[in-house]
Protein backbone atom coordinates (compact mmCIF):
# COMPACT_ATOMS: atom_id res chain seq x y z
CA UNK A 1 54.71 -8.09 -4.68
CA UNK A 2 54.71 -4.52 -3.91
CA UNK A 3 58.03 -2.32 -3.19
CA UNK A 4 57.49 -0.29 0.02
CA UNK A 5 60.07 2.53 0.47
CA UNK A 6 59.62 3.92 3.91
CA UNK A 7 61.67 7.08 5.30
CA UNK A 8 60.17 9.19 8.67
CA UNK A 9 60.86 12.66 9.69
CA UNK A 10 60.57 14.36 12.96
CA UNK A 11 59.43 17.59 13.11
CA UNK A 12 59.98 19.66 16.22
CA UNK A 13 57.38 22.75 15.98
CA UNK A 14 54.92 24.32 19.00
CA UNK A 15 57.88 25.51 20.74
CA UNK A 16 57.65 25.82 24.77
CA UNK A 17 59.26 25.33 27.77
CA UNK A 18 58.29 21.24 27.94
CA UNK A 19 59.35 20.89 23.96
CA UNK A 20 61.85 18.59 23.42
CA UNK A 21 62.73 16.01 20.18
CA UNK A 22 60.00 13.67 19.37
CA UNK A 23 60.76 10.22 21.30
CA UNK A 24 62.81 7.94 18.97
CA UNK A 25 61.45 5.04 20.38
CA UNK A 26 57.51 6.43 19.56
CA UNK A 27 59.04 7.63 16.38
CA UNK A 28 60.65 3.85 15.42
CA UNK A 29 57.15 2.25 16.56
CA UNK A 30 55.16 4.53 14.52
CA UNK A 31 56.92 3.82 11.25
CA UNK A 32 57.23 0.15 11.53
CA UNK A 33 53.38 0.19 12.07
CA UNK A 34 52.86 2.42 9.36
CA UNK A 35 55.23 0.02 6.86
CA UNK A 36 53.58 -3.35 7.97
CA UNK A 37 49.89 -1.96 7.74
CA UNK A 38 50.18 -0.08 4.27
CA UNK A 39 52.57 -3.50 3.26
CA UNK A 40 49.57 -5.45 4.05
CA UNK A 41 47.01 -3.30 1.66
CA UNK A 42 47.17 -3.85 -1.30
CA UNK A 43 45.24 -0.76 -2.22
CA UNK A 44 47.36 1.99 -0.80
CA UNK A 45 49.78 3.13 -3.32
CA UNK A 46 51.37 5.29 -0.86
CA UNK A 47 50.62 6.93 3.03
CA UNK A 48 51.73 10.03 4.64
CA UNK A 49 51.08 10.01 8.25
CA UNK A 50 52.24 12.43 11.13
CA UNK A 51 51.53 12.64 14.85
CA UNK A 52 51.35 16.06 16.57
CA UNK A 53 52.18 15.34 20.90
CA UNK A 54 52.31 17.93 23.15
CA UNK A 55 55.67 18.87 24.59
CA UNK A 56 57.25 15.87 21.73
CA UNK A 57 56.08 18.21 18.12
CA UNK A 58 55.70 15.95 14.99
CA UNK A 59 56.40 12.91 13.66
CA UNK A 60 56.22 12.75 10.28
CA UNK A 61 56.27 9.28 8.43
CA UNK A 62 56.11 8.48 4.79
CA UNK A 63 55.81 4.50 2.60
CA UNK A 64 54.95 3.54 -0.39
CA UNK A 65 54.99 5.41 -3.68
CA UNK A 66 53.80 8.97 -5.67
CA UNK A 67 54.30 6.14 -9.20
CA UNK A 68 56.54 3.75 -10.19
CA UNK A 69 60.06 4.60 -9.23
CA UNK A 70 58.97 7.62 -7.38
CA UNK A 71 58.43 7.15 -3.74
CA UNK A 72 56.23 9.33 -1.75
CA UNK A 73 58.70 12.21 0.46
CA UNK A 74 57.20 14.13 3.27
CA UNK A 75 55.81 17.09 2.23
CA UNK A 76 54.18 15.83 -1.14
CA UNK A 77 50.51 17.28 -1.06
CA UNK A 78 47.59 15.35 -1.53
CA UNK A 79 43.85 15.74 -1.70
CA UNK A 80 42.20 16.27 1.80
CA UNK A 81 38.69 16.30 0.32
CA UNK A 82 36.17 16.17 2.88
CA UNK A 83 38.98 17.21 5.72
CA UNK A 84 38.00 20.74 3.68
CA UNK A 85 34.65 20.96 6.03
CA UNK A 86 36.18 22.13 9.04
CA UNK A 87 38.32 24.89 7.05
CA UNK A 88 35.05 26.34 6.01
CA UNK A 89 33.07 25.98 9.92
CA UNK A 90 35.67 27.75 10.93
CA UNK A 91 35.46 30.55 8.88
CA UNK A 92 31.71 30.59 9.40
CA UNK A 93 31.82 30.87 13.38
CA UNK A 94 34.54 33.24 13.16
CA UNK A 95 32.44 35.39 10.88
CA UNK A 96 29.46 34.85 13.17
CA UNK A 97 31.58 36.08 16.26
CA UNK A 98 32.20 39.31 13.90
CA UNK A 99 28.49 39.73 13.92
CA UNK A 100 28.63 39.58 9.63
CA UNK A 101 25.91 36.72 9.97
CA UNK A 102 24.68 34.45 12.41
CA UNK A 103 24.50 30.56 12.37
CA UNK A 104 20.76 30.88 12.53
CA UNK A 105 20.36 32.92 9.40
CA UNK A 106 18.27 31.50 6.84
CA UNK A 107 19.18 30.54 3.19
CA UNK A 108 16.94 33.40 1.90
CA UNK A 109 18.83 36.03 4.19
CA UNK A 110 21.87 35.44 1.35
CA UNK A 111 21.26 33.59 -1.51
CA UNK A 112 18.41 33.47 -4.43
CA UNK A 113 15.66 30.31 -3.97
CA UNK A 114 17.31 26.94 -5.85
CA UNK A 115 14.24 24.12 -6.49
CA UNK A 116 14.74 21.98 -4.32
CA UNK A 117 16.50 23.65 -1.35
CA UNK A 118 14.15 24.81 1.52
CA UNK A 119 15.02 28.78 1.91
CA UNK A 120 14.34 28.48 5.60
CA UNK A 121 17.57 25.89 5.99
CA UNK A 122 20.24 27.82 8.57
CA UNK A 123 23.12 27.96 8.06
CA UNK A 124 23.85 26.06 11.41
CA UNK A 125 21.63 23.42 9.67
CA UNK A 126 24.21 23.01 6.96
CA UNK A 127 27.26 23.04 8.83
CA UNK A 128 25.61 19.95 10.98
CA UNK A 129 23.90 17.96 8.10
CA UNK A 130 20.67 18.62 9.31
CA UNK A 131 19.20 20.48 6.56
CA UNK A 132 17.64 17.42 4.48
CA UNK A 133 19.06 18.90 1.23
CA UNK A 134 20.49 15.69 -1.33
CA UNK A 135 23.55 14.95 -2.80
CA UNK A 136 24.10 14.57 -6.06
CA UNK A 137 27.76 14.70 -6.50
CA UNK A 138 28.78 11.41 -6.46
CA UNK A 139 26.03 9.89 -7.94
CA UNK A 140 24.64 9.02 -11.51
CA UNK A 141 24.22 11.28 -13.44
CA UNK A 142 25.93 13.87 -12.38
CA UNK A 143 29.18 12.03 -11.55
CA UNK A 144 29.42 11.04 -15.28
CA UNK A 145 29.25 15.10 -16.01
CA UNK A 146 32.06 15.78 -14.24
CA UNK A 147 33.81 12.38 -15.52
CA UNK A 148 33.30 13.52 -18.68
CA UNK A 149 34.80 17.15 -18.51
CA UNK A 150 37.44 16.96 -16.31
CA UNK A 151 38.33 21.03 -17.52
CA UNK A 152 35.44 22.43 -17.40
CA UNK A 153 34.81 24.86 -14.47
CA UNK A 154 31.55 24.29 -13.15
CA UNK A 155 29.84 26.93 -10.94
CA UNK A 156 28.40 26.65 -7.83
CA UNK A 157 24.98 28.08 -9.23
CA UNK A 158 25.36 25.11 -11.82
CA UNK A 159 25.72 22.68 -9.09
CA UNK A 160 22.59 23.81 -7.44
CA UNK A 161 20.53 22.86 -10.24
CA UNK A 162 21.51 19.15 -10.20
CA UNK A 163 20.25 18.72 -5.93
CA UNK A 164 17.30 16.38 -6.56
CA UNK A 165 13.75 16.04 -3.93
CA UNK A 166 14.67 16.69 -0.22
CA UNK A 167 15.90 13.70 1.85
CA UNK A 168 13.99 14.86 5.13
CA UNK A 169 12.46 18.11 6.08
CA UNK A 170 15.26 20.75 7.61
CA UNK A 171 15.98 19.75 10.96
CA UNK A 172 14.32 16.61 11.67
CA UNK A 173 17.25 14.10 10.75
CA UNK A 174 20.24 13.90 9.25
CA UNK A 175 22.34 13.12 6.40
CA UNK A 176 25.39 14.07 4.89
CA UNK A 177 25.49 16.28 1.93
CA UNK A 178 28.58 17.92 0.26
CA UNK A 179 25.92 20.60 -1.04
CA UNK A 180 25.74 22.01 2.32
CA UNK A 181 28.98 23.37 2.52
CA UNK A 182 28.98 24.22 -1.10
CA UNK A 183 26.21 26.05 -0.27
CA UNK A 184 28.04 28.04 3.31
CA UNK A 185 30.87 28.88 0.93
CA UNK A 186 27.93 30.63 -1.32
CA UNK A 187 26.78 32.60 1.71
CA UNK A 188 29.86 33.85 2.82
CA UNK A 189 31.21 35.41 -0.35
CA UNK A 190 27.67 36.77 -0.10
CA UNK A 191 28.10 38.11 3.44
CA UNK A 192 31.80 39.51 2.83
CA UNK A 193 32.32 39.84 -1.20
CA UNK A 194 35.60 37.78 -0.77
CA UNK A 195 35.46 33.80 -2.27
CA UNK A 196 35.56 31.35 0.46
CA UNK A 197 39.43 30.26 -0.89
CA UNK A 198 40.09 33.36 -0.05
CA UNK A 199 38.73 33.23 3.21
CA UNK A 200 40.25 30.14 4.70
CA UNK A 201 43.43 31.85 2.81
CA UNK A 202 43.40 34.99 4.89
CA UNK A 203 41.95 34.09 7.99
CA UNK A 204 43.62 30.40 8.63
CA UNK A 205 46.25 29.74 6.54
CA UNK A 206 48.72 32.61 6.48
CA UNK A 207 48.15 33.55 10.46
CA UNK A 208 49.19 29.51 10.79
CA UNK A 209 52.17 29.56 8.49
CA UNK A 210 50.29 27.18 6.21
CA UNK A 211 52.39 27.53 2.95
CA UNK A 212 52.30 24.12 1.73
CA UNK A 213 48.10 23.84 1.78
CA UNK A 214 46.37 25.44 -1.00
CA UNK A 215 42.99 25.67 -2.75
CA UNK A 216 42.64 23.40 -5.46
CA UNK A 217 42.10 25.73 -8.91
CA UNK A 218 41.54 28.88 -7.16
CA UNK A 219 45.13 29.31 -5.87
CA UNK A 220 48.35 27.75 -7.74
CA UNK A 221 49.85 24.37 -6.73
CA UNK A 222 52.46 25.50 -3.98
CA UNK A 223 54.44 22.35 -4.60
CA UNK A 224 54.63 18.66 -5.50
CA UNK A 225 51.64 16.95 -5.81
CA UNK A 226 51.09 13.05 -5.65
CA UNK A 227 50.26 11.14 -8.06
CA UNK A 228 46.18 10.36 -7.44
CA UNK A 229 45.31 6.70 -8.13
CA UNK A 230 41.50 5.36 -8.66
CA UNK A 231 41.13 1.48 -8.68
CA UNK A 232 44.90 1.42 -9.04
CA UNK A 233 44.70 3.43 -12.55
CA UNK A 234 47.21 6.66 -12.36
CA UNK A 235 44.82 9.53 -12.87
CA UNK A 236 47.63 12.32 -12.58
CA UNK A 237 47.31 13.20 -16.26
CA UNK A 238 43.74 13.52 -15.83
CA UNK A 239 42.51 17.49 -14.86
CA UNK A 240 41.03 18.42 -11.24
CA UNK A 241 39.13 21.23 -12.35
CA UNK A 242 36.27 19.66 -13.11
CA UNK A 243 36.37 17.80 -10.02
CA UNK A 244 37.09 20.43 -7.75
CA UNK A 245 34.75 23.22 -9.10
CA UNK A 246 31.83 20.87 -8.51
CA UNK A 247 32.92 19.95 -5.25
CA UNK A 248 34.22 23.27 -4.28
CA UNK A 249 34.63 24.29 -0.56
CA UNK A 250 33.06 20.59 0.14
CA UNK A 251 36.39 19.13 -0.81
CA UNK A 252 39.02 21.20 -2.52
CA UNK A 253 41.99 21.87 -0.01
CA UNK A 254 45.24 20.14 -0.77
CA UNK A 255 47.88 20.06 2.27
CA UNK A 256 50.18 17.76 4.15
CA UNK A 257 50.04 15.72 6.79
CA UNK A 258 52.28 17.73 9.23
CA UNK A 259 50.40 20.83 8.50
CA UNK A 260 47.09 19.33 9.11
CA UNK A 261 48.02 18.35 12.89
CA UNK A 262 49.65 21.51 13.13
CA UNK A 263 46.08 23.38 12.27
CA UNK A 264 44.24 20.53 14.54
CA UNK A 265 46.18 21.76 17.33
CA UNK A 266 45.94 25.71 16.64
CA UNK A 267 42.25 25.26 16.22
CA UNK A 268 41.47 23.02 19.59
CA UNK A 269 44.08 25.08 21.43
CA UNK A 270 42.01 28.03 20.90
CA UNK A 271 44.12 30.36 18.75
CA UNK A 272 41.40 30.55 16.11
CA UNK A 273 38.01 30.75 17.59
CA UNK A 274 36.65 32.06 20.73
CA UNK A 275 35.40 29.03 23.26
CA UNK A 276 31.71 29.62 22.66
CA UNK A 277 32.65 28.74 19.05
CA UNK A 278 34.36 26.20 19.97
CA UNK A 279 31.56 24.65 22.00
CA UNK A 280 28.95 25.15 19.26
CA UNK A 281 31.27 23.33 16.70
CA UNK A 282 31.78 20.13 19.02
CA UNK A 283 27.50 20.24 19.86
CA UNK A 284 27.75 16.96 18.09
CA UNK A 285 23.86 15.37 16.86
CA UNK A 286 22.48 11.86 16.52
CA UNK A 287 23.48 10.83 13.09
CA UNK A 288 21.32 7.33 13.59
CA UNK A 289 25.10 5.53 14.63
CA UNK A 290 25.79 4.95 17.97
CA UNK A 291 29.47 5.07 17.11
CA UNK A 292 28.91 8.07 14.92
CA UNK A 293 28.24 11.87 15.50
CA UNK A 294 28.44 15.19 13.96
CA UNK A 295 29.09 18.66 14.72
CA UNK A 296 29.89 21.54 12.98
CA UNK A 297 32.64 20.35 10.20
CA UNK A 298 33.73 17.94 12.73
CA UNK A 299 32.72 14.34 14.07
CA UNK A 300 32.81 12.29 17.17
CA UNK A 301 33.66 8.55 16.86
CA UNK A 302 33.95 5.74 18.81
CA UNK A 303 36.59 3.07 17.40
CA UNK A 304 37.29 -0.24 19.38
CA UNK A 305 36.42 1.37 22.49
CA UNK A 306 38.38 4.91 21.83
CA UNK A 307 36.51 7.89 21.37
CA UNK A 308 37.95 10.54 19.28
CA UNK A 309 36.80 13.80 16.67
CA UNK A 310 37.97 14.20 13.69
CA UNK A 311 36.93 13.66 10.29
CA UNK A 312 37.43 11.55 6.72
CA UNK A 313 37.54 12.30 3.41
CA UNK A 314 37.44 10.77 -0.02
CA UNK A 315 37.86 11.94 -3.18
CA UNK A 316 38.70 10.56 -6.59
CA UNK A 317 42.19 9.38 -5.89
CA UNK A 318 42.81 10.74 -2.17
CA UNK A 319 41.58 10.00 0.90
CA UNK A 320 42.37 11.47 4.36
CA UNK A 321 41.35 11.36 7.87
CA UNK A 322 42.04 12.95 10.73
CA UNK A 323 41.98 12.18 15.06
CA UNK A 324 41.92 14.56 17.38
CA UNK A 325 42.40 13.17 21.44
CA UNK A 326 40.79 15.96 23.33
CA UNK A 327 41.67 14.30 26.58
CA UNK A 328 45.77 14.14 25.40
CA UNK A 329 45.57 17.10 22.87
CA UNK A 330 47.15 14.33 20.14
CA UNK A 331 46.02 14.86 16.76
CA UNK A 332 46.99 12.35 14.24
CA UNK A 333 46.70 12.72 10.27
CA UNK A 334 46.73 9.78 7.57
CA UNK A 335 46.94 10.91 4.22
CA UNK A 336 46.72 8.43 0.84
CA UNK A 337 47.07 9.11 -2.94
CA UNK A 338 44.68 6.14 -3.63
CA UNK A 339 41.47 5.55 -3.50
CA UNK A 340 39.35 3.01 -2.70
CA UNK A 341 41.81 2.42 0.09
CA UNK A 342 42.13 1.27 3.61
CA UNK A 343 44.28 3.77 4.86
CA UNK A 344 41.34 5.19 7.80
CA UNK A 345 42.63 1.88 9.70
CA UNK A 346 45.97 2.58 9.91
CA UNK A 347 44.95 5.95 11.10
CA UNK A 348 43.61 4.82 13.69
CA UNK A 349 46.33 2.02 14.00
CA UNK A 350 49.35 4.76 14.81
CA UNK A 351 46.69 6.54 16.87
CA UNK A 352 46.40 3.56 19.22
CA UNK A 353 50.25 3.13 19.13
CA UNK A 354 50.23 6.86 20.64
CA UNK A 355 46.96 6.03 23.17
CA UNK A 356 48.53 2.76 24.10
CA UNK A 357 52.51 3.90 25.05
CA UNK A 358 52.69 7.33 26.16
CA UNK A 359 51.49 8.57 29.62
CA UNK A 360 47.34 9.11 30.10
CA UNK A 361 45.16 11.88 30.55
CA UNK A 362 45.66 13.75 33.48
CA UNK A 363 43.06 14.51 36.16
CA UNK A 364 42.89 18.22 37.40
CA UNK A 365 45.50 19.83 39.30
CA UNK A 366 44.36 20.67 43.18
CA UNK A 367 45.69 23.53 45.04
CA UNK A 368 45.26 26.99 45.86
CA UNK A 369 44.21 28.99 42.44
CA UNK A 370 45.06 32.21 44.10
CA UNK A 371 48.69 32.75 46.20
CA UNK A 372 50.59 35.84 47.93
CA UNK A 373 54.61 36.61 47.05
CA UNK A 374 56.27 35.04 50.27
CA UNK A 375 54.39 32.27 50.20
CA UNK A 376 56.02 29.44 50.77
CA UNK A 377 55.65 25.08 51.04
CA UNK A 378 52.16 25.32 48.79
CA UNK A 379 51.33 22.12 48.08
CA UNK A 380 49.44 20.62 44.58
CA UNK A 381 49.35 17.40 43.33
CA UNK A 382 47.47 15.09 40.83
CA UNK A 383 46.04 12.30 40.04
CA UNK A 384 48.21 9.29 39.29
CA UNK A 385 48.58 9.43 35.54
CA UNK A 386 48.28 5.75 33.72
CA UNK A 387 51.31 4.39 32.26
CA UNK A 388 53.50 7.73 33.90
CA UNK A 389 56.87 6.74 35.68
CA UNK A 390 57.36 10.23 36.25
CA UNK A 391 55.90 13.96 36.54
CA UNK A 392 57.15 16.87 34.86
CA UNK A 393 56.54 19.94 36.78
CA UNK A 394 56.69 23.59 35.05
CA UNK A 395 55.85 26.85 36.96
CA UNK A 396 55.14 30.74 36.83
CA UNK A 397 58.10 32.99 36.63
CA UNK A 398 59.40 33.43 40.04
CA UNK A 399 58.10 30.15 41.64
CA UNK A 400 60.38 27.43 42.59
CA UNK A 401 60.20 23.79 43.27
CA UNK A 402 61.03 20.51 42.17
CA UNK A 403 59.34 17.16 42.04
CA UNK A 404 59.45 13.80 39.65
CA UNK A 405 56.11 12.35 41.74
CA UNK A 406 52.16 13.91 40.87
CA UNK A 407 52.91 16.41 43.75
CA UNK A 408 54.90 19.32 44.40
CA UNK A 409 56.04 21.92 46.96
CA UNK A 410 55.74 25.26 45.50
CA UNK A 411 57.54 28.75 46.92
CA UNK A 412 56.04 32.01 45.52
CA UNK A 413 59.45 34.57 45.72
CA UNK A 414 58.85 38.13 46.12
CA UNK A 415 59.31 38.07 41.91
CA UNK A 416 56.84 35.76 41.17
CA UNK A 417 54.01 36.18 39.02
CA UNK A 418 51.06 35.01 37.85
CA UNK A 419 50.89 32.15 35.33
CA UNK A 420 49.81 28.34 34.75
CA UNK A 421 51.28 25.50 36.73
CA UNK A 422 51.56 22.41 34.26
CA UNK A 423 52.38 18.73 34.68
CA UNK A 424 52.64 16.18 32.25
CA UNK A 425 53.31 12.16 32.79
CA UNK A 426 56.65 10.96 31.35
CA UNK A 427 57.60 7.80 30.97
CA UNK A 428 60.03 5.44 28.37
CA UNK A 429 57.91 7.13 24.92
CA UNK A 430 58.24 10.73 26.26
CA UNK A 431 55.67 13.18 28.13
CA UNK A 432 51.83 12.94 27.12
CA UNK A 433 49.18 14.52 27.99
CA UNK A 434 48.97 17.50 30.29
CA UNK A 435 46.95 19.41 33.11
CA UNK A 436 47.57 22.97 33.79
CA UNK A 437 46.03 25.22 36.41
CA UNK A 438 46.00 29.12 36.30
CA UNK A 439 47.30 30.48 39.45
CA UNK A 440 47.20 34.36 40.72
CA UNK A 441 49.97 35.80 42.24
CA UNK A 442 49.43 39.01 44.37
CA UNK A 443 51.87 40.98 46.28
CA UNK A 444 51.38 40.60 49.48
CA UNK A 445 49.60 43.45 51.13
CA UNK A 446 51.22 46.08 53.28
CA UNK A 447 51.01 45.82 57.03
CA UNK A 448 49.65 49.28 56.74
CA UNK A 449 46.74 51.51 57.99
CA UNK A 450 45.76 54.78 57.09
CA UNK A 451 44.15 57.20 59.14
CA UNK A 452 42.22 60.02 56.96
CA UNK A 453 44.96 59.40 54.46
CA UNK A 454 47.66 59.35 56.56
CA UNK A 455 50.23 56.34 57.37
CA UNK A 456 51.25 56.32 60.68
CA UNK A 457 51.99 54.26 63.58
CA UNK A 458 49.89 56.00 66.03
CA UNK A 459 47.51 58.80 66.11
CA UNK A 460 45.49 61.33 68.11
CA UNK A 461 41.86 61.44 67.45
CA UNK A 462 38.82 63.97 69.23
CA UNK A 463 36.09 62.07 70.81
CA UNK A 464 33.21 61.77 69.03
CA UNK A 465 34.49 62.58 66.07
CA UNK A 466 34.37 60.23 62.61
CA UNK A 467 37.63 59.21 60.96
CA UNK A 468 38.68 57.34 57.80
CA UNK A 469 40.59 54.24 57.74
CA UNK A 470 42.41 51.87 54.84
CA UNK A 471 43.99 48.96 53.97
CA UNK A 472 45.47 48.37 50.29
CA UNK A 473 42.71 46.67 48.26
CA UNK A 474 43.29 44.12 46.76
CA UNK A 475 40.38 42.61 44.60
CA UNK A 476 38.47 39.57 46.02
CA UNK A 477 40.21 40.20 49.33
CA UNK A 478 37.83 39.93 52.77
CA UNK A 479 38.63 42.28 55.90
CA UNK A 480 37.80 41.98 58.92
CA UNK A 481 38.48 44.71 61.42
CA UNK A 482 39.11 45.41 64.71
CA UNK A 483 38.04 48.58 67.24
CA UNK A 484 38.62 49.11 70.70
CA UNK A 485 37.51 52.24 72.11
CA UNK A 486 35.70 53.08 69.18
CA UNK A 487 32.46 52.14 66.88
CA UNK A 488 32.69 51.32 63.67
CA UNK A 489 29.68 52.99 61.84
CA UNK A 490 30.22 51.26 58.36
CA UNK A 491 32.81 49.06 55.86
CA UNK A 492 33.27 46.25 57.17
CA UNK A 493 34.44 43.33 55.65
CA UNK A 494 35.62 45.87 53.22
CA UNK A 495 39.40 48.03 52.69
CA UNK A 496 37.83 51.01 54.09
CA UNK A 497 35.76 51.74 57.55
CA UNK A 498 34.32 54.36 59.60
CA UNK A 499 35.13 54.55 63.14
CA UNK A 500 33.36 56.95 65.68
CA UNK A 501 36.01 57.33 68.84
CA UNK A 502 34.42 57.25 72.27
CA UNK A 503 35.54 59.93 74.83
CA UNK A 504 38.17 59.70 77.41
CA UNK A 505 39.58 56.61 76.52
CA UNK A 506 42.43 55.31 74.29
CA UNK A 507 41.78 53.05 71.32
CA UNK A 508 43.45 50.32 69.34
CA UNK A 509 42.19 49.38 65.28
CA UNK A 510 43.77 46.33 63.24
CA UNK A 511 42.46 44.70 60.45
CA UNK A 512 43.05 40.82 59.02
CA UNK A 513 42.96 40.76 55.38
CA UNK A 514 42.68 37.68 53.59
CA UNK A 515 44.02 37.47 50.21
CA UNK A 516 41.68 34.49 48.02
């Protein structure tokens, strides 16, 4: 019978206004599910799993054991492998938004010709799988090479000589190939003179405070690593660098699960990559499964009726996967030291312990996007949120209000400012997910008019003679103005007019202005 030691950790990180300790009763529900599942396979030697929920942090949850008499802690890194991709789109679309190369570059813009490799593959081709190029990796006999020198350091030029006859032509189907990323790593140390490791090093991991993910034989171990099991044999004696200088950027990163939902998050929260990135890596293709698609470094799946991105890996003794929510902004991270393993399930199991207890998506917030100070009794509201028994409001500086129902009452004070209103569902298992709308805040305009730049309440004018008069502008604002005794010979509808006065008669002017 196997021995299951189980401990879980919360981790509070993400700080904000709504953050507040991870719910013990989501935290209690996640690790039983996470004992009973891994209890029940015999395959996993041990599972690190954490949660990442806005306004809750992390959960972190650990079972199972690193070897015999050694359980697995939190914080013990393990093998990502294929989780590796998105590292390296990343760094691709943020070098594209730098204008250093474009996704539509060609092969031959960068690198030499390799037989078999079409020159005219882009680089968008092989961030997507489209570009038809094989895989040899994993298979016979180029799986023995590496098997039998586990030290050697192979080089990626090496590599490139084992990719057998094209699967497809570039761009017509599709079909996953760690050679394709091998290959992007190749073109950006072309494109910047710096190794991809480097790269994901400078441009991902410090700015995210990632100090316990690392590179696998281009940076040093940063801490303890778990013992990696293949068909149950303990392969921890056994050398990686073989291994992971064939695979390379396809599959080398080492990290933990709380710092891989903590660079989910960063990444789909925008701190990394502009949007239009962002929307080119989730332009997910047909990958010839219905339940199955891919974008750039990143997949969309659809598991018992929940559709999520994310991705898997596998690698000799790891395997990983990761689930983003995009409607709750969850992400969820299983990590194993054993493989072949069943550990993507319960994945997917704690993910639909999270989907199933705390409060839905939210629709979108409705109400005025655009308010004046002074403003009071402005009303939004939203949606009722499933499985919410209450609302948590949270407002710009200066605003004021109170509600526990999906609408609020909202006073705009002569300090308030611009900002986002946010609500979130609450209910027994904490808040979920979240809508937020971005609302402006102007000053509300002075009841002033100026006549040829001057302010007064009255003023004497010469008939038939043209005068100036303003209104503070504010931007967006419509005007509509008023003349008696007068023509107004142009601007209106704007903050400044010209008014011809007509002679022997006294005059009034106003002017509405209407903030949006």
């Amino acid at each position: 019978m196997k021995k299951i030691i189980t401990l879980f950790f919360c981790i509070f990180m993400f700080n904000s206004t709504q953050a507040q300790p991870f719910n013990a009763a989501l935290a209690t529900m996640l690790q039983d599910t996470l004992n009973t599942y891994v209890g029940q396979i015999s395959n996993i030697k041990g599972m690190e799993a954490s949660v990442y929920i806005p306004g809750q942090g992390i959960w972190t949850g650990v079972t199972g054991n690193s070897y015999t008499g050694q359980p697995i802690t939190a914080g013990m890194r393990m093998g990502i492998a294929s989780n590796t991709k998105l590292f390296v789109a990343t760094v691709m679309l943020m070098l594209a938004e730098e204008n250093v190369l474009s996704l539509d570059d060609h092969l031959s813009n960068w690198l030499p010709a390799y037989p078999n490799i079409n020159p005219n593959i882009t680089i968008r081709q092989l961030l997507n799988h489209k570009s038809g190029i094989s895989d040899p990796l994993f298979v016979s006999p180029w799986m023995d090479t590496i098997m039998a020198n586990p030290t050697r350091v192979f080089t990626p030029a090496e590599v490139m000589g084992w990719v057998g006859a094209p699967l497809f032509a570039a761009g017509t189907g599709w079909g996953y190939s760690n050679i394709n990323y091998i290959l992007a790593g190749m073109v950006a140390q072309q494109a910047t003179g710096i190794h991809i490791s480097q790269l994901i090093r400078d441009r991902i991991l410090t700015p995210l405070n990632m100090d316990s993910t690392f590179y696998d034989v281009e940076e040093p171990e940063n801490g303890t690593i778990a013992h990696r099991w293949w068909n149950n044999v303990d392969y921890n004696d056994t050398s990686r660098v073989g291994l992971n200088t064939a695979g390379g950027c396809a599959g080398a990163v080492f990290s933990t699960s709380a710092e891989m939902v903590q660079w989910y998050h960063a990444l789909f929260s925008g701190q990394l990559i502009n949007q239009a990135s962002l929307n080119q890596m989730e332009t997910f293709v047909p990958t010839g499964s219905s339940t199955y698609q891919y974008g750039l470094g990143l997949s969309r799946e659809t598991t018992q009726g929940k559709t999520y991105w994310g991705h898997g890996g596998t690698t000799w003794g790891y395997r990983s996967k990761m689930i983003q929510d995009t409607c709750l902004n969850v992400s969820v991270c299983g990590l194993t030291n054993s493989y072949p393993s069943g550990m993507e399930a319960v994945t997917f199991l704690l993910y639909r312990v999270v989907k199933n207890h705390i409060p839905g998506c939210s629709g979108a917030i409705t109400g005025p996007g655009t308010v004046c100070t002074g403003t009071d009794a402005v009303v939004y509201s939203v949606p009722p949120i499933p499985n919410a028994t209450s609302y948590s409001w949270t407002l710009p500086s200066g605003a004021t209000g109170s509600s526990a129902t999906n609408s609020i009452s909202v006073n705009f004070g002569a300090a308030a400012t611009s900002g986002n209103i946010i609500v979130r569902g609450v209910n027994t298992y904490g808040p979920g997910g979240y809508a937020q709308l971005a609302v402006t805040v102007h000053q509300t305009p002075s009841p002033v008019i100026a006549q040829n730049g001057t302010v007064a309440s009255s003023a004497n004018v010469c008939a038939n003679e043209t005068y100036t008069y303003t209104t503070p502008a504010i931007a967006g604002s419509t005007y509509v103005w008023t003349v008696t005794g007068g023509t107004i010979l142009s601007g209106q509808g704007t903050s400044q007019i010209s008014v011809q006065w007509n002679s022997g008669t006294a005059g009034n002017i106003s002017v509405v202005q209407t903030v949006p």
